[in-house]
PDB file of N, CA and C in Angstrom:
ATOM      1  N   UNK A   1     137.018 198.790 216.667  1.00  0.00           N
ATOM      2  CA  UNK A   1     138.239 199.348 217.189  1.00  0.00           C
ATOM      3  C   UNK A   1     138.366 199.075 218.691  1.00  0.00           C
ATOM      4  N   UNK A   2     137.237 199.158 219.148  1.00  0.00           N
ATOM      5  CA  UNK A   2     137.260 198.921 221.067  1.00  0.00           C
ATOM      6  C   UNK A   2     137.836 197.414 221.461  1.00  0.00           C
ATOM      7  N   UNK A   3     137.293 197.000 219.886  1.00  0.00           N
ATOM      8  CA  UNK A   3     137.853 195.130 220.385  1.00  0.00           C
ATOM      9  C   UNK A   3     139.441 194.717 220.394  1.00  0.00           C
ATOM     10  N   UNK A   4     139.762 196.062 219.573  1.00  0.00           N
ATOM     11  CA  UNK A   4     141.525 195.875 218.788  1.00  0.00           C
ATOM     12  C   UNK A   4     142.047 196.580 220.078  1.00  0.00           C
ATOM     13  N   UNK A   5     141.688 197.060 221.287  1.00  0.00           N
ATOM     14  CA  UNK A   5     142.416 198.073 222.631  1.00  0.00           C
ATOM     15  C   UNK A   5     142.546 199.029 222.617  1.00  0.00           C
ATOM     16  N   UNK A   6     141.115 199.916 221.522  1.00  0.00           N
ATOM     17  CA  UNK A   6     140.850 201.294 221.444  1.00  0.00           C
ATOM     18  C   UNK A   6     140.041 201.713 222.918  1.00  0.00           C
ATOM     19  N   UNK A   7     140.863 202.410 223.475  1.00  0.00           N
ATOM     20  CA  UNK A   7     140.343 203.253 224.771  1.00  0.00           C
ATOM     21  C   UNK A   7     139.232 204.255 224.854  1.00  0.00           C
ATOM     22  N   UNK A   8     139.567 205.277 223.395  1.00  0.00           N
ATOM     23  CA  UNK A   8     138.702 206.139 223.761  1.00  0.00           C
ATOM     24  C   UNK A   8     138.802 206.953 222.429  1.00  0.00           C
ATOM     25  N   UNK A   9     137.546 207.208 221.849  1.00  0.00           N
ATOM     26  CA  UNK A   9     137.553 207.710 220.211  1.00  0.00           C
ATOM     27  C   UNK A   9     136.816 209.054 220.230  1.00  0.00           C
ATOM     28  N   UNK A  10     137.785 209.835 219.594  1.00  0.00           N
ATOM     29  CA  UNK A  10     137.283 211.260 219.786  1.00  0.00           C
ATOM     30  C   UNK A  10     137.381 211.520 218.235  1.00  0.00           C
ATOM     31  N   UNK A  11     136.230 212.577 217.760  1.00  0.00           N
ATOM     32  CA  UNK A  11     136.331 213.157 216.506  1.00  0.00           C
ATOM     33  C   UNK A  11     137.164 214.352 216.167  1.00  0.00           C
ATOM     34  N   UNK A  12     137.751 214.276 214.930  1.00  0.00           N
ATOM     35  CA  UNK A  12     138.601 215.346 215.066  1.00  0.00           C
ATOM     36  C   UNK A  12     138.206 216.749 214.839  1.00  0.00           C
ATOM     37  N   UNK A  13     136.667 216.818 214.829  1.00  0.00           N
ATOM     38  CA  UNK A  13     135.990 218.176 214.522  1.00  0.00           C
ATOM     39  C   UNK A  13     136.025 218.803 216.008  1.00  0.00           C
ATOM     40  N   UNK A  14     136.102 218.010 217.011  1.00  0.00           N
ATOM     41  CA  UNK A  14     135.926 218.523 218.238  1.00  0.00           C
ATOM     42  C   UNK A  14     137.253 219.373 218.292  1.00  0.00           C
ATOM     43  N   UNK A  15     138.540 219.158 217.773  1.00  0.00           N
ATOM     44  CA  UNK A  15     139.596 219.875 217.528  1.00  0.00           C
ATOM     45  C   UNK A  15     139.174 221.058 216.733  1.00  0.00           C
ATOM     46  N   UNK A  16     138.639 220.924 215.640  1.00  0.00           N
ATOM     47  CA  UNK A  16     138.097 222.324 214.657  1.00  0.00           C
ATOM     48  C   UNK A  16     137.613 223.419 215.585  1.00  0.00           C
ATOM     49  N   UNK A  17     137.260 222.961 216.534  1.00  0.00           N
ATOM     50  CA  UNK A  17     135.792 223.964 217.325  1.00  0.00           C
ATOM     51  C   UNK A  17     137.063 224.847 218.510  1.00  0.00           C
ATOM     52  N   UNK A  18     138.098 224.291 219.293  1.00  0.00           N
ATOM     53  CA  UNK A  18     139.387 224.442 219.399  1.00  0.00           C
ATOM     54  C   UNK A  18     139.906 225.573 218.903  1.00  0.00           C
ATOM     55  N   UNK A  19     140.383 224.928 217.748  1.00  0.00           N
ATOM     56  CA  UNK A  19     140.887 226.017 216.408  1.00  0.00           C
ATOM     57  C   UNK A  19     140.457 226.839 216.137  1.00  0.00           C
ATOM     58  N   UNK A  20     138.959 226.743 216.031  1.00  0.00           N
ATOM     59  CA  UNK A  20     138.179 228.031 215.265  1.00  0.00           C
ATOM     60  C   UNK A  20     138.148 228.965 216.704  1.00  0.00           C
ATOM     61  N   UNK A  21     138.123 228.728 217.646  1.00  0.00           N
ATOM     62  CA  UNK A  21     138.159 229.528 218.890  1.00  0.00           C
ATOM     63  C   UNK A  21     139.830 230.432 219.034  1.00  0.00           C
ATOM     64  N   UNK A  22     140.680 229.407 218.917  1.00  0.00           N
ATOM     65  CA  UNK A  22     142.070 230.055 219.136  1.00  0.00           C
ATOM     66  C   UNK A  22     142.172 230.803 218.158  1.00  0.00           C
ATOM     67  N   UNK A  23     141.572 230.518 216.897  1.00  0.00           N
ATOM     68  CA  UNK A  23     141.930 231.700 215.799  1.00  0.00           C
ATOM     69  C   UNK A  23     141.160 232.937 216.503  1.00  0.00           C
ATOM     70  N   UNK A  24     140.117 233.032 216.422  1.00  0.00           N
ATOM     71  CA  UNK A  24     139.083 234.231 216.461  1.00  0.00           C
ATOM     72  C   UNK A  24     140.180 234.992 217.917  1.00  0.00           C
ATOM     73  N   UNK A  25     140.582 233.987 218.934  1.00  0.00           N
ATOM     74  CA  UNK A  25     141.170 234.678 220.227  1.00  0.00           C
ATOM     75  C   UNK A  25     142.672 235.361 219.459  1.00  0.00           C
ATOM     76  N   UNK A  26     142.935 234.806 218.316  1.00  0.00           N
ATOM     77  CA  UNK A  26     144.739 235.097 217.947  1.00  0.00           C
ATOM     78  C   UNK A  26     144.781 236.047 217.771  1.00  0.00           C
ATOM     79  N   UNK A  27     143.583 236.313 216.280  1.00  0.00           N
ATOM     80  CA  UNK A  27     143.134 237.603 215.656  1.00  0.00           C
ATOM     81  C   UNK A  27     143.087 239.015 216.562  1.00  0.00           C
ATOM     82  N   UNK A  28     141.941 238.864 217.539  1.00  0.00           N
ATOM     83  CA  UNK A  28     141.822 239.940 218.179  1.00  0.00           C
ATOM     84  C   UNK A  28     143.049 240.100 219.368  1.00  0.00           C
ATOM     85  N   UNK A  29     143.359 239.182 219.760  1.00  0.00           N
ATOM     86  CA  UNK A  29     144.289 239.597 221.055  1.00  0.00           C
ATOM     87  C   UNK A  29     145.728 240.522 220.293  1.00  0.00           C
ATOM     88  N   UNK A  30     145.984 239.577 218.991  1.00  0.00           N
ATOM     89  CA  UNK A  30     147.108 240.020 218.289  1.00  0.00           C
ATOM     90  C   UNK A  30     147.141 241.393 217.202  1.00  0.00           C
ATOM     91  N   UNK A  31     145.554 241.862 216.786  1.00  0.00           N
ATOM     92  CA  UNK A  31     145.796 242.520 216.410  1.00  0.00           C
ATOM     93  C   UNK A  31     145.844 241.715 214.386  1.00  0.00           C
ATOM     94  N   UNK A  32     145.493 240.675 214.371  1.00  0.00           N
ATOM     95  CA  UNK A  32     146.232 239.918 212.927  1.00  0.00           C
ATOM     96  C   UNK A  32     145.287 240.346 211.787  1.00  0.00           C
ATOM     97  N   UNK A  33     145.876 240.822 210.600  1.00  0.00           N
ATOM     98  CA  UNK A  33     144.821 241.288 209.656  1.00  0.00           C
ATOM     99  C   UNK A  33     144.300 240.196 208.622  1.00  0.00           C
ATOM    100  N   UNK A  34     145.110 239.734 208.468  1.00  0.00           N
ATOM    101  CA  UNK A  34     145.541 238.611 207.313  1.00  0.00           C
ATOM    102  C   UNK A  34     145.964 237.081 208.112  1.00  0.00           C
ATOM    103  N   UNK A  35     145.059 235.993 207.819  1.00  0.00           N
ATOM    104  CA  UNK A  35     145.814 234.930 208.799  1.00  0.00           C
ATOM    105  C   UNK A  35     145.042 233.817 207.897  1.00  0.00           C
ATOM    106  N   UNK A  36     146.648 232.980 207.386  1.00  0.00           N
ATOM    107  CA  UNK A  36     146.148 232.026 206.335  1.00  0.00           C
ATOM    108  C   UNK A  36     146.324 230.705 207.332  1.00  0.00           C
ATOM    109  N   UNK A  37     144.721 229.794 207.447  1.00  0.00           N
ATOM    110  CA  UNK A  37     144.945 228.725 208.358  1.00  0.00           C
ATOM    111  C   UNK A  37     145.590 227.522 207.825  1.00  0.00           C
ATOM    112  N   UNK A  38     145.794 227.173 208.514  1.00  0.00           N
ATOM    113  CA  UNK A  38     147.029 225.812 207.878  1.00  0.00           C
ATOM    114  C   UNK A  38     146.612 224.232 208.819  1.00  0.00           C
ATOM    115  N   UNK A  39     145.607 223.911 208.493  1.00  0.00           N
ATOM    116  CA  UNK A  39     144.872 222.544 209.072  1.00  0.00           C
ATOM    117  C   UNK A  39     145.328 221.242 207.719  1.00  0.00           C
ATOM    118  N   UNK A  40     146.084 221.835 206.904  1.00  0.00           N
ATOM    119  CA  UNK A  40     146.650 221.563 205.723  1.00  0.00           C
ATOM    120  C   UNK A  40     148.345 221.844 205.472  1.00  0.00           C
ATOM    121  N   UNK A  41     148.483 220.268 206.051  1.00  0.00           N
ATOM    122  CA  UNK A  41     150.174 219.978 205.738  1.00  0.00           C
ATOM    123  C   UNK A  41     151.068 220.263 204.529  1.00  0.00           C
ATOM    124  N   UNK A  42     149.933 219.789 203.634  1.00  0.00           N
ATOM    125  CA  UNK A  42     150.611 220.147 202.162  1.00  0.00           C
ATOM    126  C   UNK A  42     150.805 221.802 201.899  1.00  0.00           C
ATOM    127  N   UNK A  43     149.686 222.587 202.008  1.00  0.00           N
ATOM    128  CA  UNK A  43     149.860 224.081 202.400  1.00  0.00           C
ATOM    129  C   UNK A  43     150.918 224.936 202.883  1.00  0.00           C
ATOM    130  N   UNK A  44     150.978 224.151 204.300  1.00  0.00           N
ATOM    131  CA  UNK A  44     152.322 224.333 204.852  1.00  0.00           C
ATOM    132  C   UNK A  44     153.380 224.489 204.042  1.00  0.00           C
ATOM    133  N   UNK A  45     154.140 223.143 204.074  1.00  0.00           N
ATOM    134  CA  UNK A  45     154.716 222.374 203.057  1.00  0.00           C
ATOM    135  C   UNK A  45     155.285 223.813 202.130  1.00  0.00           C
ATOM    136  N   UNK A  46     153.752 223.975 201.157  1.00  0.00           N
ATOM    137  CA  UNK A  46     154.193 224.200 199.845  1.00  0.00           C
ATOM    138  C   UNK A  46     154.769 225.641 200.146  1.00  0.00           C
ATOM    139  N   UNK A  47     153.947 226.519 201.012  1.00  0.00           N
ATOM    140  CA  UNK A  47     154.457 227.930 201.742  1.00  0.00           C
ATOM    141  C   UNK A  47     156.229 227.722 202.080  1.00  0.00           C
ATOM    142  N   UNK A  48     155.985 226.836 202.891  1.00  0.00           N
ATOM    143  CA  UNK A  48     157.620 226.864 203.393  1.00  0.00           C
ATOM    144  C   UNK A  48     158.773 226.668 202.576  1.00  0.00           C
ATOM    145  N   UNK A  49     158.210 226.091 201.490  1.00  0.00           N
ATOM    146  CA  UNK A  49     159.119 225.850 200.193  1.00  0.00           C
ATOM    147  C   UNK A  49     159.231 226.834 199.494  1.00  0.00           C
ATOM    148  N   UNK A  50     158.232 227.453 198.758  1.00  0.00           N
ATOM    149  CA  UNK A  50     157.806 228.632 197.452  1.00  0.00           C
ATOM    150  C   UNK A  50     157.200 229.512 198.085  1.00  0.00           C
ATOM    151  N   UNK A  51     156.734 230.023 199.155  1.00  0.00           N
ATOM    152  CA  UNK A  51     156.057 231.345 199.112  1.00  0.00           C
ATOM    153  C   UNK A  51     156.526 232.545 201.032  1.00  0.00           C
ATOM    154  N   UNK A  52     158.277 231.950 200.556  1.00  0.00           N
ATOM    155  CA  UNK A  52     158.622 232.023 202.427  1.00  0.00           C
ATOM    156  C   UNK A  52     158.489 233.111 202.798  1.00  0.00           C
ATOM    157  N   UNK A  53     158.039 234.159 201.488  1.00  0.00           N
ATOM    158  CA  UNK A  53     157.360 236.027 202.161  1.00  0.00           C
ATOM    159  C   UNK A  53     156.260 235.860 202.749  1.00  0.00           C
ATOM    160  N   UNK A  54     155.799 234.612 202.447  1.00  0.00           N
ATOM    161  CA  UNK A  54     154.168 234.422 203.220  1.00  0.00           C
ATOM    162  C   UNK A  54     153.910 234.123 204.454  1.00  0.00           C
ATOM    163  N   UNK A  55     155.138 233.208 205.533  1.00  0.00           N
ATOM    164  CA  UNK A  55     154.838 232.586 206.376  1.00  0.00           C
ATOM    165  C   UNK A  55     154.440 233.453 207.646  1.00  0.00           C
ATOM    166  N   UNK A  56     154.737 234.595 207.730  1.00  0.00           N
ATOM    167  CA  UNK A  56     154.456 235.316 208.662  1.00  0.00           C
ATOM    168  C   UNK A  56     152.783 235.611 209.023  1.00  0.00           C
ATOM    169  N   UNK A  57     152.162 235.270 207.893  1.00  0.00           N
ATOM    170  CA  UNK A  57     150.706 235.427 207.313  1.00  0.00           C
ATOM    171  C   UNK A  57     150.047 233.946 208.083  1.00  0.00           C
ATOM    172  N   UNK A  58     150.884 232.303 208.090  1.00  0.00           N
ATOM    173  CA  UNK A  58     150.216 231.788 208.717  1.00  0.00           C
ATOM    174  C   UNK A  58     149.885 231.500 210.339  1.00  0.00           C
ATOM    175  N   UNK A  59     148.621 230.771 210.383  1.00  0.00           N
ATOM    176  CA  UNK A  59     148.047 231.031 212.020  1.00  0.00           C
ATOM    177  C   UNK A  59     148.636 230.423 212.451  1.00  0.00           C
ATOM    178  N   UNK A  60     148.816 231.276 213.686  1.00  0.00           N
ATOM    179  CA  UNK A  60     149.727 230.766 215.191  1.00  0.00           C
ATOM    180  C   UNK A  60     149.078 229.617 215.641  1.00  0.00           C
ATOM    181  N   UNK A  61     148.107 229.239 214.961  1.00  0.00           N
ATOM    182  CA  UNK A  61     147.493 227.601 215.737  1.00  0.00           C
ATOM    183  C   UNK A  61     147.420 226.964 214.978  1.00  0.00           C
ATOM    184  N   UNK A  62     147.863 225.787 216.208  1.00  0.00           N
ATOM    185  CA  UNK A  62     147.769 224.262 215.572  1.00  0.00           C
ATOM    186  C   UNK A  62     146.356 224.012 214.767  1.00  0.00           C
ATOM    187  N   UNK A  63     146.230 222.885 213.800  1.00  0.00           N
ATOM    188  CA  UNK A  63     145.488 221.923 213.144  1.00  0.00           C
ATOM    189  C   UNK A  63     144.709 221.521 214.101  1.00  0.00           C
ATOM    190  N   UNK A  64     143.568 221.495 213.094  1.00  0.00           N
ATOM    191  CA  UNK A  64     142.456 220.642 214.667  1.00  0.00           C
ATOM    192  C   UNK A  64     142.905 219.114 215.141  1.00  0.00           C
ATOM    193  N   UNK A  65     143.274 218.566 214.014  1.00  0.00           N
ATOM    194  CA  UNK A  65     144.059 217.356 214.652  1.00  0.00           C
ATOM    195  C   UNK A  65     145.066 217.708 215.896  1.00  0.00           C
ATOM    196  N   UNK A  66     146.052 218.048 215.538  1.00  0.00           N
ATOM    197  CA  UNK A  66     146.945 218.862 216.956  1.00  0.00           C
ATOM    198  C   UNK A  66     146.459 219.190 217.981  1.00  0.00           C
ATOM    199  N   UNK A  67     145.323 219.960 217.844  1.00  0.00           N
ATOM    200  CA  UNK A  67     144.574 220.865 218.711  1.00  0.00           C
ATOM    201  C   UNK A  67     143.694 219.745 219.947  1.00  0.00           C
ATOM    202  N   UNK A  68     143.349 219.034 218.774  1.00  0.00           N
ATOM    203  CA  UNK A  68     142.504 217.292 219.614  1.00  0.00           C
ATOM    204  C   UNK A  68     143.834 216.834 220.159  1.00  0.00           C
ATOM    205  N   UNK A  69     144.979 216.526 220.146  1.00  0.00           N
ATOM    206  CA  UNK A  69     145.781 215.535 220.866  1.00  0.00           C
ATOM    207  C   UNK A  69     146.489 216.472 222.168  1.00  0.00           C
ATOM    208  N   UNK A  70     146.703 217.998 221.746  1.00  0.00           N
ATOM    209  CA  UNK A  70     146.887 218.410 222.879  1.00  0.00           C
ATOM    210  C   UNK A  70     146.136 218.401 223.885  1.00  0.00           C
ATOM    211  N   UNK A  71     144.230 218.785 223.887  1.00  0.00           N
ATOM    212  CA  UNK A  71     143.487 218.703 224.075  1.00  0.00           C
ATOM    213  C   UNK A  71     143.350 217.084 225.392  1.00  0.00           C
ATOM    214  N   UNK A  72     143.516 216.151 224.473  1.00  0.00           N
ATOM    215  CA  UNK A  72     143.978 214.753 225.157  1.00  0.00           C
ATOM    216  C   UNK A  72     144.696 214.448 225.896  1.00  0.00           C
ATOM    217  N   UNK A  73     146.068 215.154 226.144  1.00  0.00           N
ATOM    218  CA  UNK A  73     146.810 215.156 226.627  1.00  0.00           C
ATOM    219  C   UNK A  73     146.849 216.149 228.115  1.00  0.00           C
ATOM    220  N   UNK A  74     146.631 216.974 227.549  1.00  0.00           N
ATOM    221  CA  UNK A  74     146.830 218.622 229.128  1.00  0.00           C
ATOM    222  C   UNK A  74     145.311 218.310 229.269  1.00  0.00           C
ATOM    223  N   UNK A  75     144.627 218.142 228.852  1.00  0.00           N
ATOM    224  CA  UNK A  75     142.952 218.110 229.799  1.00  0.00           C
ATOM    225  C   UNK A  75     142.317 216.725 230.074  1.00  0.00           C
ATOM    226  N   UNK A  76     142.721 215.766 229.008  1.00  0.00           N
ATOM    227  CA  UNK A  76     141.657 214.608 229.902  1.00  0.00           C
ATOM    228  C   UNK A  76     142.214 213.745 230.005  1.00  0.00           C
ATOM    229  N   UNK A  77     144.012 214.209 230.174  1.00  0.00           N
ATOM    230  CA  UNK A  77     144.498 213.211 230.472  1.00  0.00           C
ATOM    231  C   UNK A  77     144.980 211.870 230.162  1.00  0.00           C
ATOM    232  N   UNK A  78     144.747 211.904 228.726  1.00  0.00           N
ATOM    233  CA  UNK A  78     144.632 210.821 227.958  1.00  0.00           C
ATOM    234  C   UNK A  78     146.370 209.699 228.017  1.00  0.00           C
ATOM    235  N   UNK A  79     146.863 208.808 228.503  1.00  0.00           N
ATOM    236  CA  UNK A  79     148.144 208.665 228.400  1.00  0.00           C
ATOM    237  C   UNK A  79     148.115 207.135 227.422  1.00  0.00           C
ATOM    238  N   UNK A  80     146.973 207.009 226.807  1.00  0.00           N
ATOM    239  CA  UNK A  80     147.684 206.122 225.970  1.00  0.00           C
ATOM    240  C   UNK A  80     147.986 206.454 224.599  1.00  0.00           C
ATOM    241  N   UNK A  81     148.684 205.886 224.155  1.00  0.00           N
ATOM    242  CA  UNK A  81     148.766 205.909 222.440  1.00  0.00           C
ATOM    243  C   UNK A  81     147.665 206.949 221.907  1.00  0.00           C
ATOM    244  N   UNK A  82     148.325 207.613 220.800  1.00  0.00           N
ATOM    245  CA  UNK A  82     147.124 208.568 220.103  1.00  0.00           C
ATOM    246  C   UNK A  82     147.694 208.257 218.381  1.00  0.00           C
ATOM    247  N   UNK A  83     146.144 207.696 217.991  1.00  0.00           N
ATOM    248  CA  UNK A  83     146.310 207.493 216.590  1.00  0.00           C
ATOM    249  C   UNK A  83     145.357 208.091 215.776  1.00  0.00           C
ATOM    250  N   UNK A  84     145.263 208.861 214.118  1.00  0.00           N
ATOM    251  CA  UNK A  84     144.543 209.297 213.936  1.00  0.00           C
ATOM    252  C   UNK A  84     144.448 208.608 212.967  1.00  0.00           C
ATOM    253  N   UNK A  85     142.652 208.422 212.730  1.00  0.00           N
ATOM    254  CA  UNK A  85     142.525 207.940 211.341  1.00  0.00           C
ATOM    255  C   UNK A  85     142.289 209.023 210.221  1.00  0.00           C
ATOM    256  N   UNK A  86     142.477 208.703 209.290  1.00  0.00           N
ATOM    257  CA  UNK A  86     142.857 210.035 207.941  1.00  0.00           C
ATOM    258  C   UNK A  86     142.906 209.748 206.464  1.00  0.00           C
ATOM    259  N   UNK A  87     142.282 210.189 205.631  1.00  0.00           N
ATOM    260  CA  UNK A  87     142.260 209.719 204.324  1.00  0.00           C
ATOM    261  C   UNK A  87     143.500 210.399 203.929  1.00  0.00           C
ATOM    262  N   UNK A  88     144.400 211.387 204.696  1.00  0.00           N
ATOM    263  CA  UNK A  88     145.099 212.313 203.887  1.00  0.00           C
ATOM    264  C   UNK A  88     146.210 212.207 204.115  1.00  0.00           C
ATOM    265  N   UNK A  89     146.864 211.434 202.754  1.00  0.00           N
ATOM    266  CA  UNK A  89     148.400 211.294 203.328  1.00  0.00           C
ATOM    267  C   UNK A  89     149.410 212.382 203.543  1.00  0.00           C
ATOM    268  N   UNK A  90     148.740 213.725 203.319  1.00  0.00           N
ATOM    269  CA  UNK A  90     149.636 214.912 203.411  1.00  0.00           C
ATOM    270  C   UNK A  90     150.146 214.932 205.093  1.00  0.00           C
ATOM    271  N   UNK A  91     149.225 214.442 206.139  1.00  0.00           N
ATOM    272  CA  UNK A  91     149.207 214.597 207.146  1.00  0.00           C
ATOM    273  C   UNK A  91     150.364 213.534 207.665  1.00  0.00           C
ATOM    274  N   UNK A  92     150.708 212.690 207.002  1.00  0.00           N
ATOM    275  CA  UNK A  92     151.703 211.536 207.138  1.00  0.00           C
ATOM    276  C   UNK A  92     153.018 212.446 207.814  1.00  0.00           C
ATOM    277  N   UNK A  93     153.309 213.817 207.113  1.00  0.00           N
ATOM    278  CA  UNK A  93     154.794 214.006 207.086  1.00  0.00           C
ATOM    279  C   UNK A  93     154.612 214.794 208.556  1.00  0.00           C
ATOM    280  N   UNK A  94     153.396 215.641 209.126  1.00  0.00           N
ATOM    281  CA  UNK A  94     153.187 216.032 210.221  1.00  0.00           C
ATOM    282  C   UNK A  94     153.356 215.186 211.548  1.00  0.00           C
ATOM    283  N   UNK A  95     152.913 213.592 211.520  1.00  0.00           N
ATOM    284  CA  UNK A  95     152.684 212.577 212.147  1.00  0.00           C
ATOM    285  C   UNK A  95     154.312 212.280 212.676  1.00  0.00           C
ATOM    286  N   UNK A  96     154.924 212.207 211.808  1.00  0.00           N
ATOM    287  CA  UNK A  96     156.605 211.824 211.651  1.00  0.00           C
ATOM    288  C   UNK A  96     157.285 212.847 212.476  1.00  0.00           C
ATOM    289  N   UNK A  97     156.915 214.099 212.008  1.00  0.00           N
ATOM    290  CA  UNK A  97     157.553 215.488 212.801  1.00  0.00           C
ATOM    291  C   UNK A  97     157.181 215.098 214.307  1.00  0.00           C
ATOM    292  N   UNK A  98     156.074 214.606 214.062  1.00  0.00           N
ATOM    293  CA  UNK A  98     155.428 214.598 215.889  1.00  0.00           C
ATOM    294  C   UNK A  98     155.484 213.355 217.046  1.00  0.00           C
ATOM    295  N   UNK A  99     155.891 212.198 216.188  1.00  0.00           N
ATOM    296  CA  UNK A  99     155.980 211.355 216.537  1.00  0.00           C
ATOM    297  C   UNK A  99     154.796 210.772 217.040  1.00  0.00           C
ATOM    298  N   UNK A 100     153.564 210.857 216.064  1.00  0.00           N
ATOM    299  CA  UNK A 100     152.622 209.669 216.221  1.00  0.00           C
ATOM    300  C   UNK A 100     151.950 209.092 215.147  1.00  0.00           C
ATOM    301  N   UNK A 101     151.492 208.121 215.626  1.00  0.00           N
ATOM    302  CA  UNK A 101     150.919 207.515 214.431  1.00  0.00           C
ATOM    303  C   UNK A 101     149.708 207.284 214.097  1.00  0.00           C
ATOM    304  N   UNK A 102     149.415 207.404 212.502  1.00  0.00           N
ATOM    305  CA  UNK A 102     148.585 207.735 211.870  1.00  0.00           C
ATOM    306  C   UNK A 102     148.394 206.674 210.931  1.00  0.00           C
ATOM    307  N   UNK A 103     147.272 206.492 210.756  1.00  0.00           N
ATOM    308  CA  UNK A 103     146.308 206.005 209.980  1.00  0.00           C
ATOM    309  C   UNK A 103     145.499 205.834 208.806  1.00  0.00           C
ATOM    310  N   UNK A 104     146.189 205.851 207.332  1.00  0.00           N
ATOM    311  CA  UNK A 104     145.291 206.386 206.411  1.00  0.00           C
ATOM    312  C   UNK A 104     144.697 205.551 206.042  1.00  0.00           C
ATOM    313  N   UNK A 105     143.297 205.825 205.637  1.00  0.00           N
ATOM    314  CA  UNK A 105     141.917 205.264 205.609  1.00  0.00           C
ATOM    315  C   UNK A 105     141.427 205.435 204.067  1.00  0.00           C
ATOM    316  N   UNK A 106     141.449 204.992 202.882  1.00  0.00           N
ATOM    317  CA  UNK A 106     140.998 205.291 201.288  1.00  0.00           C
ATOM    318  C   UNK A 106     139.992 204.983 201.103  1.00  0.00           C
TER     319      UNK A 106
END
């Protein structure tokens, strides 16, 4: 990838660790009893379609993917291109919403 004008390759678990922090901070600052995480587009998705008494239930934070590009962006500054690689095409329709591009990997 470094040979193709990859700058700089970050894992997207380093986003999880992120996430799992902003949750635990959401929970207690907010008071949240019930908080269904949504690191899962299709989830989303299927909530926002069939279960819209539920959405109030999901977490106020981004996906660790998200969580990594903001991350890239407001802290290290990152200004080139951000692409993720991903076996999961659920994440395709998130990519589109966000305007970047993604990568699926089978």
């Amino acid at each position: 990838m470094k040979s193709s004008g990859v700058n700089i390759i970050y894992d997207v678990s380093f986003g999880a660790d992120i996430t799992t922090w902003a949750y635990l901070k959401a929970i207690k600052d907010n008071g949240l009893k019930t908080v269904i995480a949504q690191p899962c587009p299709a989830i989303v998705n299927y909530i926002e379609k069939y279960s819209r008494e539920i959405i109030s239930k999901l977490s106020p934070i981004h996906s660790p993917m998200m969580c990594t590009a903001i991350y890239l962006r407001k802290y290290a500054d990152v200004r080139d291109e951000i692409a993720f690689l991903s076996p999961c095409i659920g994440k395709l329709r998130l990519m589109i919403q966000i305007q970047m591009d993604i990568y699926n990997i089978m």
